[in-house]
C-alpha atoms as a PDB file:
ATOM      1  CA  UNK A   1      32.327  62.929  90.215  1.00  0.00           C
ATOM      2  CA  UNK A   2      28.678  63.446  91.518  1.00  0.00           C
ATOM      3  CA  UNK A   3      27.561  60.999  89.552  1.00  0.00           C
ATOM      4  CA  UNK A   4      30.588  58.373  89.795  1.00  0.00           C
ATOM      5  CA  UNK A   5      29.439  58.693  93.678  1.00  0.00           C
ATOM      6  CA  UNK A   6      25.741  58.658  92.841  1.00  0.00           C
ATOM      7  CA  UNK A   7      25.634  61.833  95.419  1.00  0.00           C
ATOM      8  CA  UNK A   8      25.473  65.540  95.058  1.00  0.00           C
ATOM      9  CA  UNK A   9      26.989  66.492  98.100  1.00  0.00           C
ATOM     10  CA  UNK A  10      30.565  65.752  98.102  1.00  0.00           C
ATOM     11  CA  UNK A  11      33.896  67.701  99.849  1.00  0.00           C
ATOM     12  CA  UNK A  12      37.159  67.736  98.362  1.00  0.00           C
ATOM     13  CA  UNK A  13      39.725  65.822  99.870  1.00  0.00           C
ATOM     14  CA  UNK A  14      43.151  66.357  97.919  1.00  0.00           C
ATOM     15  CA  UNK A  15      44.370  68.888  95.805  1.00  0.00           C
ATOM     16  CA  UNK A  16      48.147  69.286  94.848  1.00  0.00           C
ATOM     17  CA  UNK A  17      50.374  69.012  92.014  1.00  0.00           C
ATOM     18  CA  UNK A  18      54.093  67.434  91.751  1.00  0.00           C
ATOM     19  CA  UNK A  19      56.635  66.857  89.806  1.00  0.00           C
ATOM     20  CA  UNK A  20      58.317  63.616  89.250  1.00  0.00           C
ATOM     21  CA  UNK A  21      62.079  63.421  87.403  1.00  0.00           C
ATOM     22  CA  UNK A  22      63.806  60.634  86.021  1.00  0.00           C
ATOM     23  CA  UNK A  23      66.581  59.018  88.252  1.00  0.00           C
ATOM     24  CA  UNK A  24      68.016  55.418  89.087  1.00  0.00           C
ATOM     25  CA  UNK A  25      67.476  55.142  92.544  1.00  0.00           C
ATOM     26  CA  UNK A  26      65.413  52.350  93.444  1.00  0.00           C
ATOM     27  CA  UNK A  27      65.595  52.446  96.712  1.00  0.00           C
ATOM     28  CA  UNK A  28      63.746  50.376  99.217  1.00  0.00           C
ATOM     29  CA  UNK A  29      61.288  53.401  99.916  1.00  0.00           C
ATOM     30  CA  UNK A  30      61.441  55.205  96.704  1.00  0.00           C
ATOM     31  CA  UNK A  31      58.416  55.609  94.485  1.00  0.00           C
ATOM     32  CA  UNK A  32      60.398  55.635  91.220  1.00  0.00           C
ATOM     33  CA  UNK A  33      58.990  51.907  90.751  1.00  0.00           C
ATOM     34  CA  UNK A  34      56.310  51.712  93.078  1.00  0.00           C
ATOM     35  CA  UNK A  35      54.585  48.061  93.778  1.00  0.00           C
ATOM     36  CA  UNK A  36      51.213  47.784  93.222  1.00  0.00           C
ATOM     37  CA  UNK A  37      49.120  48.719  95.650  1.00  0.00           C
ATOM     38  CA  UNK A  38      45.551  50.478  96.862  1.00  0.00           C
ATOM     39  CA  UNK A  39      45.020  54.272  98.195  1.00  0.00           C
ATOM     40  CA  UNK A  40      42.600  53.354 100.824  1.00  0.00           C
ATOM     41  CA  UNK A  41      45.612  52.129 103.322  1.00  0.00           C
ATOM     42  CA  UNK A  42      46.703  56.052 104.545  1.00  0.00           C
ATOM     43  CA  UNK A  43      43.407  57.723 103.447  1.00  0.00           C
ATOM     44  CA  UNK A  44      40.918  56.069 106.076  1.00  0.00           C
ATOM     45  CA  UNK A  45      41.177  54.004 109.153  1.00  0.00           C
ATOM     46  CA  UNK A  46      38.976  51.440 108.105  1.00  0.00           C
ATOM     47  CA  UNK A  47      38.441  48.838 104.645  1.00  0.00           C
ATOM     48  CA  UNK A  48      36.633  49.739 101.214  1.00  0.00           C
ATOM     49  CA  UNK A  49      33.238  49.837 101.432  1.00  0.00           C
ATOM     50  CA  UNK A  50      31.381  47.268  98.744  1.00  0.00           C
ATOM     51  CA  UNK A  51      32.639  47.895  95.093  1.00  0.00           C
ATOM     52  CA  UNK A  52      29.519  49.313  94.172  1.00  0.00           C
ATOM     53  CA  UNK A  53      28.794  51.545  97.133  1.00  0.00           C
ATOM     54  CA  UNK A  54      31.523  54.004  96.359  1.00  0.00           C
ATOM     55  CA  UNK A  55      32.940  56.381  98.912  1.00  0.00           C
ATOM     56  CA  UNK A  56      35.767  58.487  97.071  1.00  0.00           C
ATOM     57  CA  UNK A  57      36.845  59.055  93.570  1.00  0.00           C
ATOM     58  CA  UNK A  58      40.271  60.673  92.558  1.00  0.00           C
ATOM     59  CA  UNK A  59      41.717  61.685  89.707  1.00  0.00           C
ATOM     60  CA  UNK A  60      45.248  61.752  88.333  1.00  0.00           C
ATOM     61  CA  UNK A  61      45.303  65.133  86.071  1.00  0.00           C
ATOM     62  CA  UNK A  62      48.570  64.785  83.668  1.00  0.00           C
ATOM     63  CA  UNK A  63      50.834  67.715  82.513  1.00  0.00           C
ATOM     64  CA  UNK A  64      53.199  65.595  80.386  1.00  0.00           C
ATOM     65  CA  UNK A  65      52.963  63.439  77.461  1.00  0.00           C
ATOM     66  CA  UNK A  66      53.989  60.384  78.793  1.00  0.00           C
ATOM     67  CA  UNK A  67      55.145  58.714  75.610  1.00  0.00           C
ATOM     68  CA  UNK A  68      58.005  61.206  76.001  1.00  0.00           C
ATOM     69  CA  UNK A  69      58.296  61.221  79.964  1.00  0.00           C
ATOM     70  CA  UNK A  70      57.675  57.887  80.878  1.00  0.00           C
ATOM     71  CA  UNK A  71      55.922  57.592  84.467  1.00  0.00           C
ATOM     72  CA  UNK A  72      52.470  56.522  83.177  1.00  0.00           C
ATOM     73  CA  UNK A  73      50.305  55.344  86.065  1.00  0.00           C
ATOM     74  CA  UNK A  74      50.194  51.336  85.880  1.00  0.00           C
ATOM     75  CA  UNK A  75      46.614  50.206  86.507  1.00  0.00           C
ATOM     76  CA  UNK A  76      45.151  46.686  86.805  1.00  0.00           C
ATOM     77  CA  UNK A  77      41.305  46.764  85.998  1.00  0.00           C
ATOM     78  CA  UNK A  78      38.847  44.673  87.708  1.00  0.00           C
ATOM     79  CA  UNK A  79      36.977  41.878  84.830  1.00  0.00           C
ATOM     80  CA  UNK A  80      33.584  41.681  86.672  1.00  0.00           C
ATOM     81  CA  UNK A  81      32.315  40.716  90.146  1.00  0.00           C
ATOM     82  CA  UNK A  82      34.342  37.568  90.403  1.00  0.00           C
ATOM     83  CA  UNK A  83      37.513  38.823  89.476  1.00  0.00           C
ATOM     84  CA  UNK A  84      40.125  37.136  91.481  1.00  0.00           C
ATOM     85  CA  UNK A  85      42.270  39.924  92.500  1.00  0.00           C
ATOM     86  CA  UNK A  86      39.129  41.996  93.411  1.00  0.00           C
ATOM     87  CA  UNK A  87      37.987  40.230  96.370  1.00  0.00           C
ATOM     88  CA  UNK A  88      37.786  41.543  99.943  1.00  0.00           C
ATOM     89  CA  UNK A  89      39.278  42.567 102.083  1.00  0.00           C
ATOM     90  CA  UNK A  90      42.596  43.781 100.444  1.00  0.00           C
ATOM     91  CA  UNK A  91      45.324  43.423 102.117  1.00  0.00           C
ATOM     92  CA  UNK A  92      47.786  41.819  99.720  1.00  0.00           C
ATOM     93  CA  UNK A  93      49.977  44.571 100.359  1.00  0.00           C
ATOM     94  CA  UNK A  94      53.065  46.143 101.928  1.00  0.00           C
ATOM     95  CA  UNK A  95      52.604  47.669 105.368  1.00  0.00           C
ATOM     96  CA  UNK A  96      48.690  46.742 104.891  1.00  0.00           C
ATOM     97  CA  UNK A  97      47.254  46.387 108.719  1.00  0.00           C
ATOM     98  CA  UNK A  98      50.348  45.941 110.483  1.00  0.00           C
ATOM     99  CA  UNK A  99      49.991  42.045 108.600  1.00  0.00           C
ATOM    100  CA  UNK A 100      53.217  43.000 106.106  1.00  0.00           C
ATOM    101  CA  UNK A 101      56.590  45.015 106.490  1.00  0.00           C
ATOM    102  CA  UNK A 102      56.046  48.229 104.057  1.00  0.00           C
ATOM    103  CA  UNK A 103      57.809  48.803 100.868  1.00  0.00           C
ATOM    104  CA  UNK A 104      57.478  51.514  98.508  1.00  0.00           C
ATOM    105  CA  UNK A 105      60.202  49.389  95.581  1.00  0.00           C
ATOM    106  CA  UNK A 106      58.297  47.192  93.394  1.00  0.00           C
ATOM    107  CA  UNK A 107      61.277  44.860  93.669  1.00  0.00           C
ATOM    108  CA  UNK A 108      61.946  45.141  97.099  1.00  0.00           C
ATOM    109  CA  UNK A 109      58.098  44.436  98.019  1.00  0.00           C
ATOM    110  CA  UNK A 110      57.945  41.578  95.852  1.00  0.00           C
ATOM    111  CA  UNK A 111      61.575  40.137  96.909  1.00  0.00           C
ATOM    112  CA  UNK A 112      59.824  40.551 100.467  1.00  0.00           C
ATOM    113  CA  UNK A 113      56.919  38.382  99.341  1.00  0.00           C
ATOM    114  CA  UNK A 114      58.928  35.431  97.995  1.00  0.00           C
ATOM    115  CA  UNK A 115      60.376  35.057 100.538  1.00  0.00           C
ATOM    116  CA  UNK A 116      57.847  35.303 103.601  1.00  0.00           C
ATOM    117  CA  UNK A 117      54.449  35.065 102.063  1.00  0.00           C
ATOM    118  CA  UNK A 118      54.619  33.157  99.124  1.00  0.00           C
ATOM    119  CA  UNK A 119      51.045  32.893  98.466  1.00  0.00           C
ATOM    120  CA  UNK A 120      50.551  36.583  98.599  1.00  0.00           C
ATOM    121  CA  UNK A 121      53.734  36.805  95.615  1.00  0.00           C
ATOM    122  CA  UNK A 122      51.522  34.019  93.927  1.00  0.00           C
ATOM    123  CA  UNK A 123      48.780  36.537  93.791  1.00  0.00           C
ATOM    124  CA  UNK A 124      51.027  39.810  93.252  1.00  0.00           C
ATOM    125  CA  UNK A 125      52.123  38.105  90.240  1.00  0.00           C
ATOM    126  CA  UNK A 126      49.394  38.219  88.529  1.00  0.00           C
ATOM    127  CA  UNK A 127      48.497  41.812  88.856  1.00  0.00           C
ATOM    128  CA  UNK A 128      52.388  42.491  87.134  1.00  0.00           C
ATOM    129  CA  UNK A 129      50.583  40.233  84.622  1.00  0.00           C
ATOM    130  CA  UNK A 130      47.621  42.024  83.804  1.00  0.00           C
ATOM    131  CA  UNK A 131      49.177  45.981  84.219  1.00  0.00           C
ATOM    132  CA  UNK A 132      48.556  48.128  81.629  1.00  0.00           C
ATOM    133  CA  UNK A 133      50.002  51.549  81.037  1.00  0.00           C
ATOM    134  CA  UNK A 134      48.337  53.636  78.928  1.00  0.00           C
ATOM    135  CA  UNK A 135      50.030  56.730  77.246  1.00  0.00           C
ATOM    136  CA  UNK A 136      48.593  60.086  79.084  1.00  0.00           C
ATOM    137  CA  UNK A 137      49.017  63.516  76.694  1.00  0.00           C
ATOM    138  CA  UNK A 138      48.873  66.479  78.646  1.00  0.00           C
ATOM    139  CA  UNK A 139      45.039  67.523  79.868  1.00  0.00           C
ATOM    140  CA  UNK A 140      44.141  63.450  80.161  1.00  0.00           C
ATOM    141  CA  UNK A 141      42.800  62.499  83.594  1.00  0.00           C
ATOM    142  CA  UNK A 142      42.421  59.077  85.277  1.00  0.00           C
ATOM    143  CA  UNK A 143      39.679  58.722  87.050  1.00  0.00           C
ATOM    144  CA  UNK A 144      40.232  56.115  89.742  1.00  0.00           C
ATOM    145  CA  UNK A 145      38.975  54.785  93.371  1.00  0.00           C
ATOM    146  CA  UNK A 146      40.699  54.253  96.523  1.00  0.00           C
ATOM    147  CA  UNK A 147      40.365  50.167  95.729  1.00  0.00           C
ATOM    148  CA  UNK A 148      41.878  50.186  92.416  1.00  0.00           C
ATOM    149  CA  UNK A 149      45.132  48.374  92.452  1.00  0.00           C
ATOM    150  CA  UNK A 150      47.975  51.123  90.609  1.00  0.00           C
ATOM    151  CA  UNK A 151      50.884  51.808  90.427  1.00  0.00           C
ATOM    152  CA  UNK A 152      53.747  54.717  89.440  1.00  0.00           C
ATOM    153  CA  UNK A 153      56.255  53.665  86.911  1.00  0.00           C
ATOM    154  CA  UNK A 154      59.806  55.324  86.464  1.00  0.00           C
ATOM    155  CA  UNK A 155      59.963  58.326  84.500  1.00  0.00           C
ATOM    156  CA  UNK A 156      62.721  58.648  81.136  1.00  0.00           C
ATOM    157  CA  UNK A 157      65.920  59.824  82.953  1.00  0.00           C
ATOM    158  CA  UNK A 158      66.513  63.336  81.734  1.00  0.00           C
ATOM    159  CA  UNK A 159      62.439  63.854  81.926  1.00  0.00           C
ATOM    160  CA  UNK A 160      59.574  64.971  84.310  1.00  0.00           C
ATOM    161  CA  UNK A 161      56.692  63.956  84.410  1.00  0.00           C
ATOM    162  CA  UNK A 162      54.446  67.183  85.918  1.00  0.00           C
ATOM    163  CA  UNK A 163      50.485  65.782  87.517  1.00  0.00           C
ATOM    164  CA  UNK A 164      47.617  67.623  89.567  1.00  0.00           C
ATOM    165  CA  UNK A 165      46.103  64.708  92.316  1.00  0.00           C
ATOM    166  CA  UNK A 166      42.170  65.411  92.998  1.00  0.00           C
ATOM    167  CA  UNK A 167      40.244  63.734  95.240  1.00  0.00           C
ATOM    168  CA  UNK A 168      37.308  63.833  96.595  1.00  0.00           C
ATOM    169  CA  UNK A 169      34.686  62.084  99.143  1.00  0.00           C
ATOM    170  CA  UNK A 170      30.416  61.556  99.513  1.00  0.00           C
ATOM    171  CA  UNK A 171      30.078  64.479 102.512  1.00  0.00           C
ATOM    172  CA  UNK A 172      29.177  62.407 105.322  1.00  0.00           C
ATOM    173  CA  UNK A 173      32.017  59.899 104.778  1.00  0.00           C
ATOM    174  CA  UNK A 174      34.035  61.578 107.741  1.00  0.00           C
ATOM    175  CA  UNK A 175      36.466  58.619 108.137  1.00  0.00           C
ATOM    176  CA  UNK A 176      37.971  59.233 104.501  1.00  0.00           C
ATOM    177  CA  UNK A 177      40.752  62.111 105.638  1.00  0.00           C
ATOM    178  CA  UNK A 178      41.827  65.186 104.177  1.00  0.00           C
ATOM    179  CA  UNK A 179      45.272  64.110 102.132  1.00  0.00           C
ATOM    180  CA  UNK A 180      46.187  68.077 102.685  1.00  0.00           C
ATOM    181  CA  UNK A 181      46.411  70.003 105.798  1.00  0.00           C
ATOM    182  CA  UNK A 182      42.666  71.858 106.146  1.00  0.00           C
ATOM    183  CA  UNK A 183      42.099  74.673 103.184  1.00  0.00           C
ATOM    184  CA  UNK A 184      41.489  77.006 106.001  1.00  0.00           C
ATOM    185  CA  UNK A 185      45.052  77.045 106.861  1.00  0.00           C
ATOM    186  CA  UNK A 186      46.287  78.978 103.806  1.00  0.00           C
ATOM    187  CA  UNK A 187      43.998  81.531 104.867  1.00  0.00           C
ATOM    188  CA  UNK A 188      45.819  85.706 105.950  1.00  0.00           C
ATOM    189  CA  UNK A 189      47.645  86.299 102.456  1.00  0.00           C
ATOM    190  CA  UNK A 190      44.824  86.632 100.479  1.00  0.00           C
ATOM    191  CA  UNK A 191      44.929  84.764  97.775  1.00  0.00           C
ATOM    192  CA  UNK A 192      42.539  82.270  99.080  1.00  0.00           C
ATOM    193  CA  UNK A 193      40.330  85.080 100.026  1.00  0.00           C
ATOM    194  CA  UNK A 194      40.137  85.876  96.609  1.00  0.00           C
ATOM    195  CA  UNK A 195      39.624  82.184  95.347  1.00  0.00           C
ATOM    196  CA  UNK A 196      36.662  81.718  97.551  1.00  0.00           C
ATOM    197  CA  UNK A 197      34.930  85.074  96.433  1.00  0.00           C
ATOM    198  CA  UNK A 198      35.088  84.016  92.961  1.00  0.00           C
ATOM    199  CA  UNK A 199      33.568  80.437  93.397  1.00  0.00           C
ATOM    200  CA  UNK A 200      30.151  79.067  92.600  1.00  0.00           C
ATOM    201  CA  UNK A 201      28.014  78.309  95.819  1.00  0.00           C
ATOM    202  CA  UNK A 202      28.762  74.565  94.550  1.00  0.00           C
ATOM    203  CA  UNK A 203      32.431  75.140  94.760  1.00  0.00           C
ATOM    204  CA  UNK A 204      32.581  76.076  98.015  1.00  0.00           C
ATOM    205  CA  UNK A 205      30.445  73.658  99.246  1.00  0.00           C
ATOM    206  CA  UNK A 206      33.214  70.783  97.880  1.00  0.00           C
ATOM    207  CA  UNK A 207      35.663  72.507 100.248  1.00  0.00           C
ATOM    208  CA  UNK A 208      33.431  73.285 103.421  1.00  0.00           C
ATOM    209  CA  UNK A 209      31.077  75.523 103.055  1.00  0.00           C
ATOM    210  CA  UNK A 210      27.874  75.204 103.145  1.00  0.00           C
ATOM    211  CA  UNK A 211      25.787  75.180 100.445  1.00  0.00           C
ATOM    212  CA  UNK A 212      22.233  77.935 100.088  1.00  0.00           C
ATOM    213  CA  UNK A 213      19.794  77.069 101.888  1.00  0.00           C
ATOM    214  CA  UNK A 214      21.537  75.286 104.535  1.00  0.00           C
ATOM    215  CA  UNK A 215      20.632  75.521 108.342  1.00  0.00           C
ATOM    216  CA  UNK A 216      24.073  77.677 109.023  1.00  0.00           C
ATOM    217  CA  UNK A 217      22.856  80.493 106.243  1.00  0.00           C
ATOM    218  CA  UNK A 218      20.642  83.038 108.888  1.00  0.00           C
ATOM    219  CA  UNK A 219      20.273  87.247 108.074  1.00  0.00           C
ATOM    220  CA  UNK A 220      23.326  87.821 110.572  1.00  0.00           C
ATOM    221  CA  UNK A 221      25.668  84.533 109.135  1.00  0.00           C
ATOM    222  CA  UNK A 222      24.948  85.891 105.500  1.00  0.00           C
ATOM    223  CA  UNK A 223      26.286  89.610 106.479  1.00  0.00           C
ATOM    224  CA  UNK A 224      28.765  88.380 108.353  1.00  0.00           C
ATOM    225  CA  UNK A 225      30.087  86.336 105.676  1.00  0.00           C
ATOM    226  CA  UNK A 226      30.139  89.265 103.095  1.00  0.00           C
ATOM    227  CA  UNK A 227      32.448  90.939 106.004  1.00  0.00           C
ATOM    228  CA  UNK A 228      35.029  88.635 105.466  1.00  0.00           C
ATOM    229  CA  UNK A 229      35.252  87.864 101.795  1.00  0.00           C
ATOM    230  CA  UNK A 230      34.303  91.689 100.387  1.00  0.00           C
ATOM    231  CA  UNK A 231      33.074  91.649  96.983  1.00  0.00           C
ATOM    232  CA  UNK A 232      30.716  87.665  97.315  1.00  0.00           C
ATOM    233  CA  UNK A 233      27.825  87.356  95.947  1.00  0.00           C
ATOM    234  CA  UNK A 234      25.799  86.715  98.628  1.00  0.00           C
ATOM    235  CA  UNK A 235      22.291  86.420  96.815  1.00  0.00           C
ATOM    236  CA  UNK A 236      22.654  82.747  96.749  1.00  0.00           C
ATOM    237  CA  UNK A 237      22.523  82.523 100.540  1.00  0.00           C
ATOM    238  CA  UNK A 238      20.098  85.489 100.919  1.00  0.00           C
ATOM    239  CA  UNK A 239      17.727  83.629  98.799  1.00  0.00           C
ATOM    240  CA  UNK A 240      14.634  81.666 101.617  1.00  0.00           C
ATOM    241  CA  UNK A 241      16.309  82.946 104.472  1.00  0.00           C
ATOM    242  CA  UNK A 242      13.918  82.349 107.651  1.00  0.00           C
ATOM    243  CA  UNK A 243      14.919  84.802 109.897  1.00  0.00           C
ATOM    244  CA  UNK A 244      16.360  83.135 113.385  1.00  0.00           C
ATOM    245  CA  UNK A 245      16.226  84.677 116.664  1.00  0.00           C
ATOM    246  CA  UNK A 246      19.838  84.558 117.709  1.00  0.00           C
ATOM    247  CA  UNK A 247      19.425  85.765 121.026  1.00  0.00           C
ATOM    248  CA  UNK A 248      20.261  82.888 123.562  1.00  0.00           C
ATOM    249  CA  UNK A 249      17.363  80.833 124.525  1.00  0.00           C
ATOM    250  CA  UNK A 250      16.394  81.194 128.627  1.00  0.00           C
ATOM    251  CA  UNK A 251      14.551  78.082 129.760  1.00  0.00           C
ATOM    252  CA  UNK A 252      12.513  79.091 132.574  1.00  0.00           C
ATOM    253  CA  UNK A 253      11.004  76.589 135.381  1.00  0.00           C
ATOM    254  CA  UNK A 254       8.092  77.802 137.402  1.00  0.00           C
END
């Protein structure tokens, strides 16, 4: 992912797995037969940066074999820098910018389309056109950007189809949000206490915290940290400390 963002200092911005089953509702709103579509529309306030200054990079992590399932993500893969369908800004969408009404329904977004924008359908077409669905076995991930057309496809009734969603962001990209409520809020019950004393400094710098070596890390926010999480290592952070006077600073004027 470091790499993919050409960063090493990145946060983590999703984390959660779900469960999809097989049904026939295709309802207006339902994701059983989602249109395609881009992330970036209720991750961040604002447009895609330029393909090749990447701000994000998520990954679908599959639990099912989808040749039994069904549900394999639908992707449409941009051919090269003047690939029709990959030209800004993107907004050849459902609910995108307040331009369209939103569906979820492949056929009720493209119905919608056809009949009010028929020069966006034009183009929508041709993503349908060029969708492929590869078959995911269980541990396969697909890497994939915020502006990357996708889609979900139904899943075999009878079946599930069982994912993990990652994502994650370049650390000073504040205007990408966090898909779950804050990490800190599972905090009390201990089991996240326990996950953060067993993670690498570089772990818990994806989900906050900040890495050795960092202004924060001082004699008293070291100990003070080993307080709350008994059992860290704390070497990491000990490591080039300079000590800092943290008694308040008294400006005097003569």
């Amino acid at each position: 992912v470091c790499q993919l963002l050409g960063s090493p200092d990145i946060l983590l911005t999703q984390s959660d797995g779900w469960c999809k089953a097989g049904h026939n509702d295709f309802g207006a709103q339902q994701n059983n037969d989602q249109r395609f579509h881009m992330d970036y529309g209720n991750h961040t306030f604002l447009h895609p940066t330029p393909w090749y200054e990447p701000e994000n990079v998520a990954a679908i992590v599959y639990l099912a074999d989808t040749e039994v399932t069904g549900g394999g993500t639908a992707v449409c893969y941009r051919e090269g820098e003047d690939d029709e369908l990959y030209q800004p800004p993107y907004i050849n969408m459902p609910g995108q910018g307040g331009h369209w009404e939103f569906y979820n329904d492949r056929k009720h977004a493209e119905a919608y389309f056809e009949k009010n924008h028929p020069e966006i359908a034009k183009f929508r077409k041709k993503l349908y056109e060029r969708q492929r669905i590869p078959i995911y076995k269980p541990g396969d991930v697909l890497l994939y950007r915020y502006d990357v057309w996708h889609r979900g496809t139904p899943v075999n009734i009878g079946h599930k189809r069982a994912v993990i969603n990652i994502a994650w962001k370049k650390r000073d990209s504040f205007w990408h949000q966090n898909w779950n409520p804050g990490w800190g809020k599972w905090n009390y019950y201990g089991k996240t206490e326990k996950v953060i004393t067993r993670l690498s400094p570089k772990q818990r710098a994806i989900i906050g915290i900040p890495k050795p070596g960092h202004p924060y890390w001082n004699e008293k926010n070291v100990e003070w940290f080993g307080a709350r999480y008994p059992g860290i290592n704390l070497e990491p952070y000990r490591q080039n400390l300079k000590t800092k006077d943290l008694r308040p600073s008294i400006s005097r004027h003569l």
